[in-house]
Each structure stands twice: as C-alpha cells, then as structure tokens.
N, C-alpha and C. Protein backbone atom coordinates (compact mmCIF):
# COMPACT_ATOMS: atom_id res chain seq x y z
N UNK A 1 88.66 82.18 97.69
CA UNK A 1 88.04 81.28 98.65
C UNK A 1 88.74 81.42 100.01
N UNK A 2 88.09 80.97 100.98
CA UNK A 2 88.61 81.30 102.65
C UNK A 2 88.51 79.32 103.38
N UNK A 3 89.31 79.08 103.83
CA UNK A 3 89.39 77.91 104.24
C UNK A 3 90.05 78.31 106.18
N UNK A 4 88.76 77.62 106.64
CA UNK A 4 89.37 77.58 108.08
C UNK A 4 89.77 76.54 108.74
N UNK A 5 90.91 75.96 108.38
CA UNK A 5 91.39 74.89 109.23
C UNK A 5 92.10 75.22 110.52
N UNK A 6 90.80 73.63 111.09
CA UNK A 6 90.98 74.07 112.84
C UNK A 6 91.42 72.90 113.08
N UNK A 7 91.75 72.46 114.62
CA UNK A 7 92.37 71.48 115.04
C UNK A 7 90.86 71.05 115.78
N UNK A 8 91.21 69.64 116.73
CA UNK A 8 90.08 69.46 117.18
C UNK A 8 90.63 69.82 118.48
N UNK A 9 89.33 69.65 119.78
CA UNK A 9 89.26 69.93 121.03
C UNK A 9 90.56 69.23 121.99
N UNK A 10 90.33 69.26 123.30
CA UNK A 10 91.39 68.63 124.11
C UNK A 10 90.35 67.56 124.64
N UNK A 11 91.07 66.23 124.68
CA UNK A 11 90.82 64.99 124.73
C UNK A 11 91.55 64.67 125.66
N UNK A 12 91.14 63.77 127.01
CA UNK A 12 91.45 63.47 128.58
C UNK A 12 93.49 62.89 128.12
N UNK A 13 93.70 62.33 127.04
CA UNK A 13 95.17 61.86 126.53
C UNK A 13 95.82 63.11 126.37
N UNK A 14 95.39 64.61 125.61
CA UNK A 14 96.01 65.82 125.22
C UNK A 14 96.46 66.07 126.76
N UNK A 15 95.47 66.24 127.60
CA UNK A 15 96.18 66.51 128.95
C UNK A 15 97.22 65.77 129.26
N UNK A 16 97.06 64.62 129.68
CA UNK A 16 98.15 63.81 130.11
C UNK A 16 99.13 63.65 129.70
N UNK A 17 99.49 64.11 128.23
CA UNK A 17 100.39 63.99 127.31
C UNK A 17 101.04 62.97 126.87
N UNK A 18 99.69 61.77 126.36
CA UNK A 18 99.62 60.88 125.95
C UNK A 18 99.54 61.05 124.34
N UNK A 19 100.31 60.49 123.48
CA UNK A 19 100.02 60.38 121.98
C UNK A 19 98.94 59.43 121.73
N UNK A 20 98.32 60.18 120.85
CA UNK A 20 96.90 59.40 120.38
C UNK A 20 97.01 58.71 119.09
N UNK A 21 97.46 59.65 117.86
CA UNK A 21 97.79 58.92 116.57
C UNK A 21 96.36 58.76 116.06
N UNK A 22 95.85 57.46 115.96
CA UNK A 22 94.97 56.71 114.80
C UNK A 22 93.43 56.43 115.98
N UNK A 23 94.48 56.05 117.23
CA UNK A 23 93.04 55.68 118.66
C UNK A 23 92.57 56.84 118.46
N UNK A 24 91.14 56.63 118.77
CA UNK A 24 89.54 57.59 118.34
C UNK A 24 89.70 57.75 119.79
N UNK A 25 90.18 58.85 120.38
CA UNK A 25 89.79 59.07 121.81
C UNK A 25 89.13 60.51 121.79
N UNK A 26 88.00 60.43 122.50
CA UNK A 26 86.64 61.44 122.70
C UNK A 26 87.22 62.80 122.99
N UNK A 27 86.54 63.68 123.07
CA UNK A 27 86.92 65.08 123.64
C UNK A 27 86.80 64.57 124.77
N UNK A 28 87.55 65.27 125.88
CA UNK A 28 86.67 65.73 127.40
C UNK A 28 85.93 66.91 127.36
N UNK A 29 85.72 66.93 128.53
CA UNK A 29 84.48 68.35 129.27
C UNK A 29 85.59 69.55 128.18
N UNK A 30 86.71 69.51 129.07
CA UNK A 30 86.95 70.83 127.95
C UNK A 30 87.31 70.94 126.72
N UNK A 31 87.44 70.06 126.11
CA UNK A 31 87.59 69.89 125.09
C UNK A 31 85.90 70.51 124.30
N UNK A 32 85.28 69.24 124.72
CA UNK A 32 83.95 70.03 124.80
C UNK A 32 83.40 71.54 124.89
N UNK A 33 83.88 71.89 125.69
CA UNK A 33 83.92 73.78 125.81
C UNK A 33 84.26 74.52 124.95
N UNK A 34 85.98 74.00 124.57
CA UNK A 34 86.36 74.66 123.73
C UNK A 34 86.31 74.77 122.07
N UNK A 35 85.48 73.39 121.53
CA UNK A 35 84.50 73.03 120.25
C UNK A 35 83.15 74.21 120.83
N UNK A 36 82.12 73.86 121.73
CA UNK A 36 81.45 75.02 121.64
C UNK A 36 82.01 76.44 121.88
N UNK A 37 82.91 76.70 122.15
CA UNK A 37 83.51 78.26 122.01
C UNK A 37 84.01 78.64 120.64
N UNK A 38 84.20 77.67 120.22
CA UNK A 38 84.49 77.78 118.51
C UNK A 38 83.07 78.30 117.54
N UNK A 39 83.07 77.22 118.23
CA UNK A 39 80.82 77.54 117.56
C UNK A 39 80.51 78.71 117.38
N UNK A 40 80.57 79.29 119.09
CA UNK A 40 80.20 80.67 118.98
C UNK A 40 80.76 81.75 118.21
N UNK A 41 82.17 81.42 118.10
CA UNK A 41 83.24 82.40 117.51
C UNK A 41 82.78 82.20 115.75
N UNK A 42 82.10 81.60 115.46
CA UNK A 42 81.78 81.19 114.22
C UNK A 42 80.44 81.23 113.49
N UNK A 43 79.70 81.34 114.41
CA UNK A 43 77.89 81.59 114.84
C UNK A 43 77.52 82.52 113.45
N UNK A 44 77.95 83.61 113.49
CA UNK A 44 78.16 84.62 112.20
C UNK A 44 78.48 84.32 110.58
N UNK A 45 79.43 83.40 110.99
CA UNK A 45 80.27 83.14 109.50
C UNK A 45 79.75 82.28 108.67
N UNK A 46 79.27 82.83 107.45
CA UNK A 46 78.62 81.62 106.17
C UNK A 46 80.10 80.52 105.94
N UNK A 47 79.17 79.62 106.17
CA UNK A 47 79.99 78.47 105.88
C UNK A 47 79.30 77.56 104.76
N UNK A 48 80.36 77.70 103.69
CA UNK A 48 79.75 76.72 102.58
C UNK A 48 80.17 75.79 102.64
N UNK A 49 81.10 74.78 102.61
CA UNK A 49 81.38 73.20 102.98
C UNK A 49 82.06 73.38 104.70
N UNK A 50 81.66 72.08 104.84
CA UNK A 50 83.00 71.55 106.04
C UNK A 50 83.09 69.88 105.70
N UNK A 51 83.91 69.68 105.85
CA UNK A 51 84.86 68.63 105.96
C UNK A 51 85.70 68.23 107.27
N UNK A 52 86.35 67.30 107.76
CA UNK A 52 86.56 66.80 108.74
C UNK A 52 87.31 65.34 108.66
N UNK A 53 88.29 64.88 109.50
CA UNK A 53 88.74 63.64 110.02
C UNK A 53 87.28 62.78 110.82
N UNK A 54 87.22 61.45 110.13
CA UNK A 54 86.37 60.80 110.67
C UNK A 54 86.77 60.45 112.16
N UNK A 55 87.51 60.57 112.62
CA UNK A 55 87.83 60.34 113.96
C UNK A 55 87.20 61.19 115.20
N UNK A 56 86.69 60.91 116.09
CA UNK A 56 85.33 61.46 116.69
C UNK A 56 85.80 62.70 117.31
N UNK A 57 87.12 62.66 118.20
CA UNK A 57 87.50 64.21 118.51
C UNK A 57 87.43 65.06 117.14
N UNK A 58 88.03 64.71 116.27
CA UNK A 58 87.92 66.13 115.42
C UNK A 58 86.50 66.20 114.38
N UNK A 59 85.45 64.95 114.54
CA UNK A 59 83.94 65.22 114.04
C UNK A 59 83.09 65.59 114.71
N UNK A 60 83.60 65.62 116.39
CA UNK A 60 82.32 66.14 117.55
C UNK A 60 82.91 67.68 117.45
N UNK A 61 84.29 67.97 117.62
CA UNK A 61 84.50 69.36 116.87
C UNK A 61 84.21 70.11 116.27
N UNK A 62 83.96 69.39 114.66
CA UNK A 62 83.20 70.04 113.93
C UNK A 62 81.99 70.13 113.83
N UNK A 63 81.00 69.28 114.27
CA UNK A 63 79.81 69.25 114.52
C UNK A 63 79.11 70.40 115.73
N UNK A 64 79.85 70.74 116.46
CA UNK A 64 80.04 71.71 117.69
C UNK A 64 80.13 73.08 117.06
N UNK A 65 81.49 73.15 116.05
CA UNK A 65 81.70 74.17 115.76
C UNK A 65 80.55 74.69 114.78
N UNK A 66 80.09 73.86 113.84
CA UNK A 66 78.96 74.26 113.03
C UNK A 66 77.39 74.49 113.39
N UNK A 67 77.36 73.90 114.93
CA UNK A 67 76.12 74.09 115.47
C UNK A 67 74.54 72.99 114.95
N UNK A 68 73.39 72.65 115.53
CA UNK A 68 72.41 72.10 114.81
C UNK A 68 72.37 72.46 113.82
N UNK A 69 72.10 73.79 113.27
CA UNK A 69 71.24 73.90 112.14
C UNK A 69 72.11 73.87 110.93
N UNK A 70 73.67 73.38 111.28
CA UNK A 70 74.47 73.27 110.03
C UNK A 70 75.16 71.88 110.13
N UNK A 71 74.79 71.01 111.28
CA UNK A 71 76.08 69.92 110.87
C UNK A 71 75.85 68.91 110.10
N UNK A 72 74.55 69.19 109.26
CA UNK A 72 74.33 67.85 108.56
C UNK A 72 74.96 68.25 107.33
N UNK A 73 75.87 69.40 106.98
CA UNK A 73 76.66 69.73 105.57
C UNK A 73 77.90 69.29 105.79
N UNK A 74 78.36 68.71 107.22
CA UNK A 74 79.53 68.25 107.55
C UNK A 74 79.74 66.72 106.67
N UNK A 75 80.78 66.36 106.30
CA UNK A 75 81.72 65.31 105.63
C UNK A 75 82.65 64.49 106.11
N UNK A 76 83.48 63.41 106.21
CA UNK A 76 84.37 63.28 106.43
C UNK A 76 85.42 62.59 105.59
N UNK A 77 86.70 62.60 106.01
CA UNK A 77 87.85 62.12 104.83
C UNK A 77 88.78 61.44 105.50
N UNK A 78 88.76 60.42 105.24
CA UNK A 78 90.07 59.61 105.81
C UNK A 78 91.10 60.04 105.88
N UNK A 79 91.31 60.69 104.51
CA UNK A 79 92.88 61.70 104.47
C UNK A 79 92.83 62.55 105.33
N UNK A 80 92.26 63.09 106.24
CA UNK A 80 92.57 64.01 107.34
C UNK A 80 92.74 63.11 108.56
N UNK A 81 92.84 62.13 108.94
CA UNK A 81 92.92 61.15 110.42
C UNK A 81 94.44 61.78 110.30
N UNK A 82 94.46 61.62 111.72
CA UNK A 82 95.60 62.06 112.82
C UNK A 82 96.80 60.75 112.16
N UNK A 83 98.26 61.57 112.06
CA UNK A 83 99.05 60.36 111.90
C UNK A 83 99.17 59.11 113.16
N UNK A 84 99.28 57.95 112.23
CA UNK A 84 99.83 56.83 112.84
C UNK A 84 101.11 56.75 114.11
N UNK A 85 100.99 56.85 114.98
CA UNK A 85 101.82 56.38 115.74
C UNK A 85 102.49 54.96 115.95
N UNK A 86 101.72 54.49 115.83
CA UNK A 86 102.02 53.24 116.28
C UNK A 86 102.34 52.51 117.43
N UNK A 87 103.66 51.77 117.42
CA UNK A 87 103.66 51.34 119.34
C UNK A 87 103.54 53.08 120.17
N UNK A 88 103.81 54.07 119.32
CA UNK A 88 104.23 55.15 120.21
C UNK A 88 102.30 55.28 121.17
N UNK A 89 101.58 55.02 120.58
CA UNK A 89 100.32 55.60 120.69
C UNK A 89 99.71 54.68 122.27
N UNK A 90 98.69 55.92 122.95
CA UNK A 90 98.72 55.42 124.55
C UNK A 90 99.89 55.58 125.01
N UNK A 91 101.21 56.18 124.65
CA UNK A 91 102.49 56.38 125.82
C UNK A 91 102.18 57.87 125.85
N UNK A 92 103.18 57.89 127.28
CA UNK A 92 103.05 59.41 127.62
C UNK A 92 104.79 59.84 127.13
N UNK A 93 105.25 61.19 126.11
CA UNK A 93 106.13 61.25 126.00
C UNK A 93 107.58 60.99 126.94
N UNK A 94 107.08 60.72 128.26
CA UNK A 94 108.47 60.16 128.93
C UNK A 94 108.10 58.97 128.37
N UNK A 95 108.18 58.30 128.88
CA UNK A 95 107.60 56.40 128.60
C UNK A 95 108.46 56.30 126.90
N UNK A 96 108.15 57.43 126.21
CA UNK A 96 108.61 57.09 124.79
C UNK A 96 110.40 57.76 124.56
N UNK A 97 110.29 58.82 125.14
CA UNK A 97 111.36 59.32 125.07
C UNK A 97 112.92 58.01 125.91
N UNK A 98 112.22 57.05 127.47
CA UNK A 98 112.82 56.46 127.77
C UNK A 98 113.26 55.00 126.91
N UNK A 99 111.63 54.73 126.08
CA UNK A 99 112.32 53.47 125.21
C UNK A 99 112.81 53.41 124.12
N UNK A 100 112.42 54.91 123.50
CA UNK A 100 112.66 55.07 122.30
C UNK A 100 113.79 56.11 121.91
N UNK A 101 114.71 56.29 122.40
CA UNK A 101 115.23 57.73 122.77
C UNK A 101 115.85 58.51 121.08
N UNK A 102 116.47 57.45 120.49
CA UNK A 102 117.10 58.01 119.31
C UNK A 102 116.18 58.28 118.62
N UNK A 103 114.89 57.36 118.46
CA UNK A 103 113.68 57.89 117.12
C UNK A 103 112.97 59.43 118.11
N UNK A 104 112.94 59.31 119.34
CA UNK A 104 111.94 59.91 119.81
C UNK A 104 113.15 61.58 119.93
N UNK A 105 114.26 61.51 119.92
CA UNK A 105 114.96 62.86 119.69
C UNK A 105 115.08 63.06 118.13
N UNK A 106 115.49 62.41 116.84
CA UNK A 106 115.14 62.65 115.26
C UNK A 106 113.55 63.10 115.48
N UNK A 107 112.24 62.46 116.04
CA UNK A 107 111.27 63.02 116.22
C UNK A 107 111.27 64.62 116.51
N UNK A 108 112.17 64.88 117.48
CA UNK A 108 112.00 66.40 118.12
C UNK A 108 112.75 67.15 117.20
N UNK A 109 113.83 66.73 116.48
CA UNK A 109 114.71 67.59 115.71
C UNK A 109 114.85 67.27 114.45
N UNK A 110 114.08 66.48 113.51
CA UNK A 110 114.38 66.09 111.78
C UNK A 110 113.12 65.04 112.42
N UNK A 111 111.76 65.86 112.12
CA UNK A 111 110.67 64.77 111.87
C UNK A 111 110.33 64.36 110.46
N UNK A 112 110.93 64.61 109.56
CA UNK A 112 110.71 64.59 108.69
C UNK A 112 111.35 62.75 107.80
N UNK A 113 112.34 62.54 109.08
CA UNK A 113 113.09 60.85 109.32
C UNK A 113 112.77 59.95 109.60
N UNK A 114 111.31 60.33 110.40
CA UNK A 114 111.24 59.56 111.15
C UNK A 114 110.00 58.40 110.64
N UNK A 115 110.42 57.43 111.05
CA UNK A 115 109.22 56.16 110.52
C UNK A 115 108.48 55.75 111.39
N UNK A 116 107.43 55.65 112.17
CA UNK A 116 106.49 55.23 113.35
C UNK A 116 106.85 54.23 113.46
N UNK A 117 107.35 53.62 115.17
CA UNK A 117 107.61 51.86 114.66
C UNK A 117 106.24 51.20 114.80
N UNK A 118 106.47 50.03 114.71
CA UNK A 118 104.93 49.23 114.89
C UNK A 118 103.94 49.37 113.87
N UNK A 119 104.34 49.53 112.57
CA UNK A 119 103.15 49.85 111.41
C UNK A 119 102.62 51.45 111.43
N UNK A 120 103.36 52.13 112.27
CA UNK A 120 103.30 53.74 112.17
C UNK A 120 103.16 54.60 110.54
N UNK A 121 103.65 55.71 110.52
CA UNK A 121 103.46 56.17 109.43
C UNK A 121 104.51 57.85 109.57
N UNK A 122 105.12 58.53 108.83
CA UNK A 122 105.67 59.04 108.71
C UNK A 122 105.53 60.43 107.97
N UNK A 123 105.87 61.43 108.64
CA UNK A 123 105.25 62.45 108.03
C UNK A 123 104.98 62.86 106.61
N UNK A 124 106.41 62.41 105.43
CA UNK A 124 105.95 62.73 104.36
C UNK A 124 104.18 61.95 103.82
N UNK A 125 104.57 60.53 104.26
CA UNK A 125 103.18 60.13 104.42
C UNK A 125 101.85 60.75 104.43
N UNK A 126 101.83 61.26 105.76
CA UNK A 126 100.66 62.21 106.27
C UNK A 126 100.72 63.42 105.40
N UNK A 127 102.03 64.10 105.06
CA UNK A 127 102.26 65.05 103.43
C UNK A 127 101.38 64.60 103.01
N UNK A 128 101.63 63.23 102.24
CA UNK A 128 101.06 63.12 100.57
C UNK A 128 99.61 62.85 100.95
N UNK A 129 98.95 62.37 102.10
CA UNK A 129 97.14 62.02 101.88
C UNK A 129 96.88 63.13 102.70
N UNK A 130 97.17 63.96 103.39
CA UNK A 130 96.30 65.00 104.07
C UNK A 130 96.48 66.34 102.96
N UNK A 131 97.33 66.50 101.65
CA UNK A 131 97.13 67.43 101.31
C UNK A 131 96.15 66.76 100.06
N UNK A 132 96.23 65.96 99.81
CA UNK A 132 95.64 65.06 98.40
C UNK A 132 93.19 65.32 99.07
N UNK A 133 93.74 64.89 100.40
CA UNK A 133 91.98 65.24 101.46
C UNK A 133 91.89 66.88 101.33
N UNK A 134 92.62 67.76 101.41
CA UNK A 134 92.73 68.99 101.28
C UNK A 134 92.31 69.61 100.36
N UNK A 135 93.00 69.23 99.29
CA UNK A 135 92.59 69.32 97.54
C UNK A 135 91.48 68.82 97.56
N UNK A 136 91.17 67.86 97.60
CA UNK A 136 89.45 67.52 97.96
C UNK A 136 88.32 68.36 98.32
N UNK A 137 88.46 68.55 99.18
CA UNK A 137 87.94 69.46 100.23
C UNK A 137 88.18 71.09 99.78
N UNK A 138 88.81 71.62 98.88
CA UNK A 138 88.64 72.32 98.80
C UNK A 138 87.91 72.55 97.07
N UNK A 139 88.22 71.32 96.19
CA UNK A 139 87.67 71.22 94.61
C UNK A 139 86.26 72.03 94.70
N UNK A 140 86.34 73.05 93.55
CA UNK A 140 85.28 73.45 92.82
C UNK A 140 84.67 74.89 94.09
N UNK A 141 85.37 75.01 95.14
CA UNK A 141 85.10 76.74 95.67
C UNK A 141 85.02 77.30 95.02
N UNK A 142 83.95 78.37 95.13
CA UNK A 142 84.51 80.07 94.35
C UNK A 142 85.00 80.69 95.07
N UNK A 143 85.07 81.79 94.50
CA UNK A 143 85.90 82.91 95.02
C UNK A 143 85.64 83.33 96.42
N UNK A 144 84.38 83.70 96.40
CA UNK A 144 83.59 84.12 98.00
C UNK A 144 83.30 82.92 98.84
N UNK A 145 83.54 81.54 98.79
CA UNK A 145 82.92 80.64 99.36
C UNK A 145 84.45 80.42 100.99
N UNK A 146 83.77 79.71 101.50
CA UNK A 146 84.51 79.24 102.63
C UNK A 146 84.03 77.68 103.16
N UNK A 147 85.31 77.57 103.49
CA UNK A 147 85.47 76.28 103.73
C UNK A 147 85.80 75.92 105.41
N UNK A 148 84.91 74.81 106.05
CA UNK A 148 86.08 74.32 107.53
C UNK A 148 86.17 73.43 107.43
N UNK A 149 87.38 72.71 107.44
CA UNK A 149 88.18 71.62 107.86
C UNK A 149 88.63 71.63 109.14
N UNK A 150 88.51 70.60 109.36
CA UNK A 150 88.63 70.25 111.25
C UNK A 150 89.36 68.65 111.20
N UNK A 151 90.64 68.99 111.79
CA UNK A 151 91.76 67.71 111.75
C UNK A 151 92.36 67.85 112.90
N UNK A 152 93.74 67.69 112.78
CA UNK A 152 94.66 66.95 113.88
C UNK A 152 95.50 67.74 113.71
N UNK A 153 96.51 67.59 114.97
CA UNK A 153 98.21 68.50 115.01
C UNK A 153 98.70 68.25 113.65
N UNK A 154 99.15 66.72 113.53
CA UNK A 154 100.67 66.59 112.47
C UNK A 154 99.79 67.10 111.14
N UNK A 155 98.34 66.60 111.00
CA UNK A 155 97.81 67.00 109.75
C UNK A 155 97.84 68.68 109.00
N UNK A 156 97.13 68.99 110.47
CA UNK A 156 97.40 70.71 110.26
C UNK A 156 98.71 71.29 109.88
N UNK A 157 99.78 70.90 110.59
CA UNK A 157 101.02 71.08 110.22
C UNK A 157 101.64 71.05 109.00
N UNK A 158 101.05 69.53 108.50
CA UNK A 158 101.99 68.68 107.15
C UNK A 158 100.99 70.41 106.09
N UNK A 159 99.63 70.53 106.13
CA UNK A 159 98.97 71.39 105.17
C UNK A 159 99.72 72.80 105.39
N UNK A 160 99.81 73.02 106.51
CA UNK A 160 100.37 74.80 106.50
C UNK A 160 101.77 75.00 106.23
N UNK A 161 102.87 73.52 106.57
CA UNK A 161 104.13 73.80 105.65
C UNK A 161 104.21 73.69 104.04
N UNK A 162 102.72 72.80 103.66
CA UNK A 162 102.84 73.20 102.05
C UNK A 162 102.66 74.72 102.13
N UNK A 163 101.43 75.29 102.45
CA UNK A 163 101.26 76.47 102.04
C UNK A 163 101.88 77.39 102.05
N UNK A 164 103.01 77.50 103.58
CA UNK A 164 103.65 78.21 103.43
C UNK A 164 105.31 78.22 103.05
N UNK A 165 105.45 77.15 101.65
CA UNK A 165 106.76 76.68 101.60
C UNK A 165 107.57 76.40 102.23
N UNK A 166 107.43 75.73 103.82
CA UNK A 166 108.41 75.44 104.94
C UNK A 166 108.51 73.87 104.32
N UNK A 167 109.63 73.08 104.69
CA UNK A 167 109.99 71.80 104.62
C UNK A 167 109.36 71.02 105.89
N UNK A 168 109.20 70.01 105.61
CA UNK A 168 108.45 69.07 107.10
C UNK A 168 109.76 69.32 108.14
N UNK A 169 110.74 69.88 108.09
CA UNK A 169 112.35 69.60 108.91
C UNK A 169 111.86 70.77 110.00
N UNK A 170 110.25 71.93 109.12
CA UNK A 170 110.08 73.06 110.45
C UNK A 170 108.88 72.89 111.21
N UNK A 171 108.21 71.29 111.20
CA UNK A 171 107.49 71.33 111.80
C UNK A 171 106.80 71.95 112.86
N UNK A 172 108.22 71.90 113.47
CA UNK A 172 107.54 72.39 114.76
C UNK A 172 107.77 73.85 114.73
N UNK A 173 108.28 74.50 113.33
CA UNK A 173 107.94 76.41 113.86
C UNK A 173 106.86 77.20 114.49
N UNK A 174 105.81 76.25 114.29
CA UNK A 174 104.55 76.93 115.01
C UNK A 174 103.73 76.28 116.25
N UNK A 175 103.19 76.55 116.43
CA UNK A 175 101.70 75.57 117.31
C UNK A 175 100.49 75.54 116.95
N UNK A 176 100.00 74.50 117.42
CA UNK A 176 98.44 74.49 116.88
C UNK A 176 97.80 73.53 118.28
N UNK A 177 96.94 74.33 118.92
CA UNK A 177 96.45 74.53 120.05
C UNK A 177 95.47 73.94 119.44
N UNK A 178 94.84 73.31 121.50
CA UNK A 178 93.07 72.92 120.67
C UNK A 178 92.34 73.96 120.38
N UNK A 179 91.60 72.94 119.40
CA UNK A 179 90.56 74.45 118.40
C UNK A 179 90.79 75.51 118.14
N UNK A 180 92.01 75.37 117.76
CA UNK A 180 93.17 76.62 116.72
C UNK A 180 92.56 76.95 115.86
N UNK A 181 91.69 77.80 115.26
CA UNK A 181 92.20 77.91 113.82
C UNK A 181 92.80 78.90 113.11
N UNK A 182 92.99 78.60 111.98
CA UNK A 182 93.73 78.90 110.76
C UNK A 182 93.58 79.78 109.40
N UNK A 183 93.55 80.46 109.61
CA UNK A 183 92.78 81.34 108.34
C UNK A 183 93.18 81.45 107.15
N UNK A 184 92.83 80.96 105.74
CA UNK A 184 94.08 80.83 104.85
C UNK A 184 93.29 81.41 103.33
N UNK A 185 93.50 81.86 102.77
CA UNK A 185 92.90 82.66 101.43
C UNK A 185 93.53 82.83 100.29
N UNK A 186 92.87 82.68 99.27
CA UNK A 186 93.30 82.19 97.76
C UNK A 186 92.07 81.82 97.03
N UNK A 187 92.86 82.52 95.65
CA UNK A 187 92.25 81.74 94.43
C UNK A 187 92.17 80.46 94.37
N UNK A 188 92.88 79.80 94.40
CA UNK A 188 92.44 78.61 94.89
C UNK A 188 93.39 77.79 95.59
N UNK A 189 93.45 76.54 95.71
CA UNK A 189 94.00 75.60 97.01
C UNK A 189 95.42 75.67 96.56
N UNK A 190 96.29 76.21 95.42
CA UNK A 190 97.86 76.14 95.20
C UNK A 190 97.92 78.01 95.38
N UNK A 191 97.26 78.68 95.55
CA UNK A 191 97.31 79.96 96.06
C UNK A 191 96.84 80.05 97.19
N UNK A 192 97.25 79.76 98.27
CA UNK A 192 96.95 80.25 99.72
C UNK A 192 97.61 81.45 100.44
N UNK A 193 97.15 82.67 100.97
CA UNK A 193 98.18 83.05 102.23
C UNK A 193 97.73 82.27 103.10
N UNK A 194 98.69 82.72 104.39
CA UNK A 194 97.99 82.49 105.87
C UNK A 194 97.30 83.84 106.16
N UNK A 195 96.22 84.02 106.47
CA UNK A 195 95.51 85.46 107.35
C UNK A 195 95.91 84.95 108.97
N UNK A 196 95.66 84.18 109.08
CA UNK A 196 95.71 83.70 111.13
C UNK A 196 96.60 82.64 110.96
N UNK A 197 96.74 82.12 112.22
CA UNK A 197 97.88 81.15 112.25
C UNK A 197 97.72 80.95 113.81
N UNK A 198 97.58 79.34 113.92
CA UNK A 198 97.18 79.19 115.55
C UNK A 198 95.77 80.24 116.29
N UNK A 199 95.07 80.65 116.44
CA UNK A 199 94.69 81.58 116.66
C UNK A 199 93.42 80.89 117.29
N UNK A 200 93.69 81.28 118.80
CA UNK A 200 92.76 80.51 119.73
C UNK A 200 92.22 81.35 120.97
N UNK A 201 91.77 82.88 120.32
CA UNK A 201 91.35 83.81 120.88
C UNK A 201 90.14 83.69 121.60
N UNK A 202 89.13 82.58 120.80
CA UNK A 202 87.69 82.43 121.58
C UNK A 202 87.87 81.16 123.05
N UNK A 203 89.34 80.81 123.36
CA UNK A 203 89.72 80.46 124.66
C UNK A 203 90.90 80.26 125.49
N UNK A 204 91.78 81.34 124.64
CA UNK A 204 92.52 81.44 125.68
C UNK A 204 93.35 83.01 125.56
N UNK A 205 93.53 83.63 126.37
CA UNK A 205 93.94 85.18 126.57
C UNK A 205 95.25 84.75 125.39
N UNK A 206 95.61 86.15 124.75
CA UNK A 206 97.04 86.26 123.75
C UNK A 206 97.97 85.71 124.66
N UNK A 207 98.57 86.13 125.81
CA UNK A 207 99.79 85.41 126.47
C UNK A 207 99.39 84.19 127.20
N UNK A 208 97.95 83.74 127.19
CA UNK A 208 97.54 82.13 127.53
C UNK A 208 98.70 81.15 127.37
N UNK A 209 98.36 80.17 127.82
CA UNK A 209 98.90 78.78 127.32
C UNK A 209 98.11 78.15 127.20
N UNK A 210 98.66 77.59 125.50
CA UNK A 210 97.30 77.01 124.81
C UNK A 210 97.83 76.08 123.90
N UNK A 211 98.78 75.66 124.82
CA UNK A 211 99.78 74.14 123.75
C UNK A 211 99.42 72.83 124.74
N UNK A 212 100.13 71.89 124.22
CA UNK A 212 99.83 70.04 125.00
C UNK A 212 101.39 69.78 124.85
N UNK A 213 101.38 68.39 125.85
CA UNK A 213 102.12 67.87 125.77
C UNK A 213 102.70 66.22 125.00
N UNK A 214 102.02 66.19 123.88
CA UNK A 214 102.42 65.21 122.63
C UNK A 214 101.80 65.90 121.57
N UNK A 215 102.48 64.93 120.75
CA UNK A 215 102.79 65.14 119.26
C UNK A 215 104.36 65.44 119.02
C-alpha cells in the first residue's frame, strides 16, 4: 500500500508565526495556491481513500488536493487535529519564548517534556491518537491501493518518527512545509519505508524556502 501524508496549506497565522494548535484558522490566498498546486501534482494519481483532520485548513487542503470529482471520498478524524497548544495558541513565538522561556526552550530542545500549559497537550499525547487515526485510516488497504491523509506539523511528525524509529526527542530532524508531502510504502501500516520526505516540489524550487515560523 502507498500512503501520502501531506500537511495542510499556509494559513494568514503560518506567516506571522503565530501558533495555531486546536484554533480552526482558514488557509489564505496562498495557502490556497499551494492546496491547488497539490491537486495538480496529484491530478494523475488513483487515490483510493483520503482521510483528513477535521479542522478546515487541513479539510479545504484535502478537498483541493483531491479536486471535484473526488472530494466526496474524503473523511475526517479527530485523531489527526493539530496538537493542543493551549495558552501558547494566537502567540507569536517571541511573545512565547518571552513569557514562557524555560517550557518554550525544553520545547526547542526535549519536546518530548513538554506539557502545553492551559489544558494543552503533549506530544506523546498527539503519539498515541494521531497514530491510533493513522491505523485507522490506513485498516483493510491492499497492496496496490493508496491512501491521502492530510494533517498538521506536530501530527505529521509524531507519524514519521514512528515509522522511522526516531524518538519524539528528534522531532525536529526534519521539516514539513505547507503541502509537504510524504511518501511512505508497505505491506502494511507497521511496515512502512519513507519514499519522499517533506517534498514540496509542486511549489517551491529544491533550494526554496519552504518552512514557517511556529510549531
């Protein structure tokens, strides 16, 4: 089976480098662009399920990416929503880094410690229900079938350090750009490689910059 997990678009907060968390904040214009540039990059590819975070950036995503004549096979799963922030959510990483400085540096260097204040949520957290939505989402593929899932940074993350045996402590070894995706293949969902990784060729050149400033 082939599973393409993508991230969703850039949302007017991704610019500003505002943390979003759990708030449903919309794509913008480019964000917008870059869900239909996905589309296109995808226009070709049989897609047998998609799945998705009910949260509207990463369901107008997928709905974009799958085009009219496919988004009514689209789904969504709670277990894929963007982690909880909590008070952190609506700040722009200065603002957090100034009130929060000790959680917000364990954040940058051992996220794996860290507890959201304000009713937040914590990565093993986002571990245990975004891979449990995963397993979901991927039950009962065959062999030739493919899958898109369309989520969030920490989500994408918490799934590709299972797959690729990293600890939540390497979060941040990679990036995941808007409308990244992810190419991942296996017998089934406890056999994955990675084929791609970040891979945001349908908008932005290889030496682009194609990262944000939160999460």
């Amino acid at each position: 089976m082939r599973v393409i997990l993508a991230r969703h678009g850039e949302t007017p907060w991704n610019a500003e480098g505002r943390y979003q968390g759990q708030t449903d904040i919309p794509l913008s214009d480019v964000g917008i662009a870059q869900a239909r540039a996905l589309g296109a990059r995808l226009a070709d590819i049989a897609i047998d399920r998609a799945v998705a975070s009910p949260l509207s950036r990463a369901r107008t995503t997928a709905e974009l990416a799958l085009g009219p004549a496919r988004s009514g096979m689209l789904r969504t799963d709670e277990g894929l929503i963007e982690i909880g922030h909590g008070d952190w959510e609506g700040k722009l990483a200065a603002e957090i880094d100034e009130r929060d400085p000790e959680r917000f540096k364990a954040w940058r260097e051992a996220p794996q410690t860290v507890q959201m204040p304000g009713g937040g949520e914590s990565m093993p957290e986002v571990d245990a229900r975004s891979w449990a939505a995963f397993t979901r989402a991927c039950s009962g593929l065959q062999l030739g079938d493919t899958l898109l899932v369309v989520a969030h940074d920490a989500v994408n993350r918490a799934i590709l350090c299972r797959v690729l045996g990293l600890p939540l402590s390497r979060l941040w070894a990679f990036r995941q750009a808007p409308t990244t995706l992810n190419l991942l293949e296996g017998v089934d969902v406890e056999h994955l490689d990675v084929v791609r990784l970040n891979d945001c060729a349908h908008h932005t050149p290889l030496f682009g910059e194609a990262v944000h400033r939160a999460l």
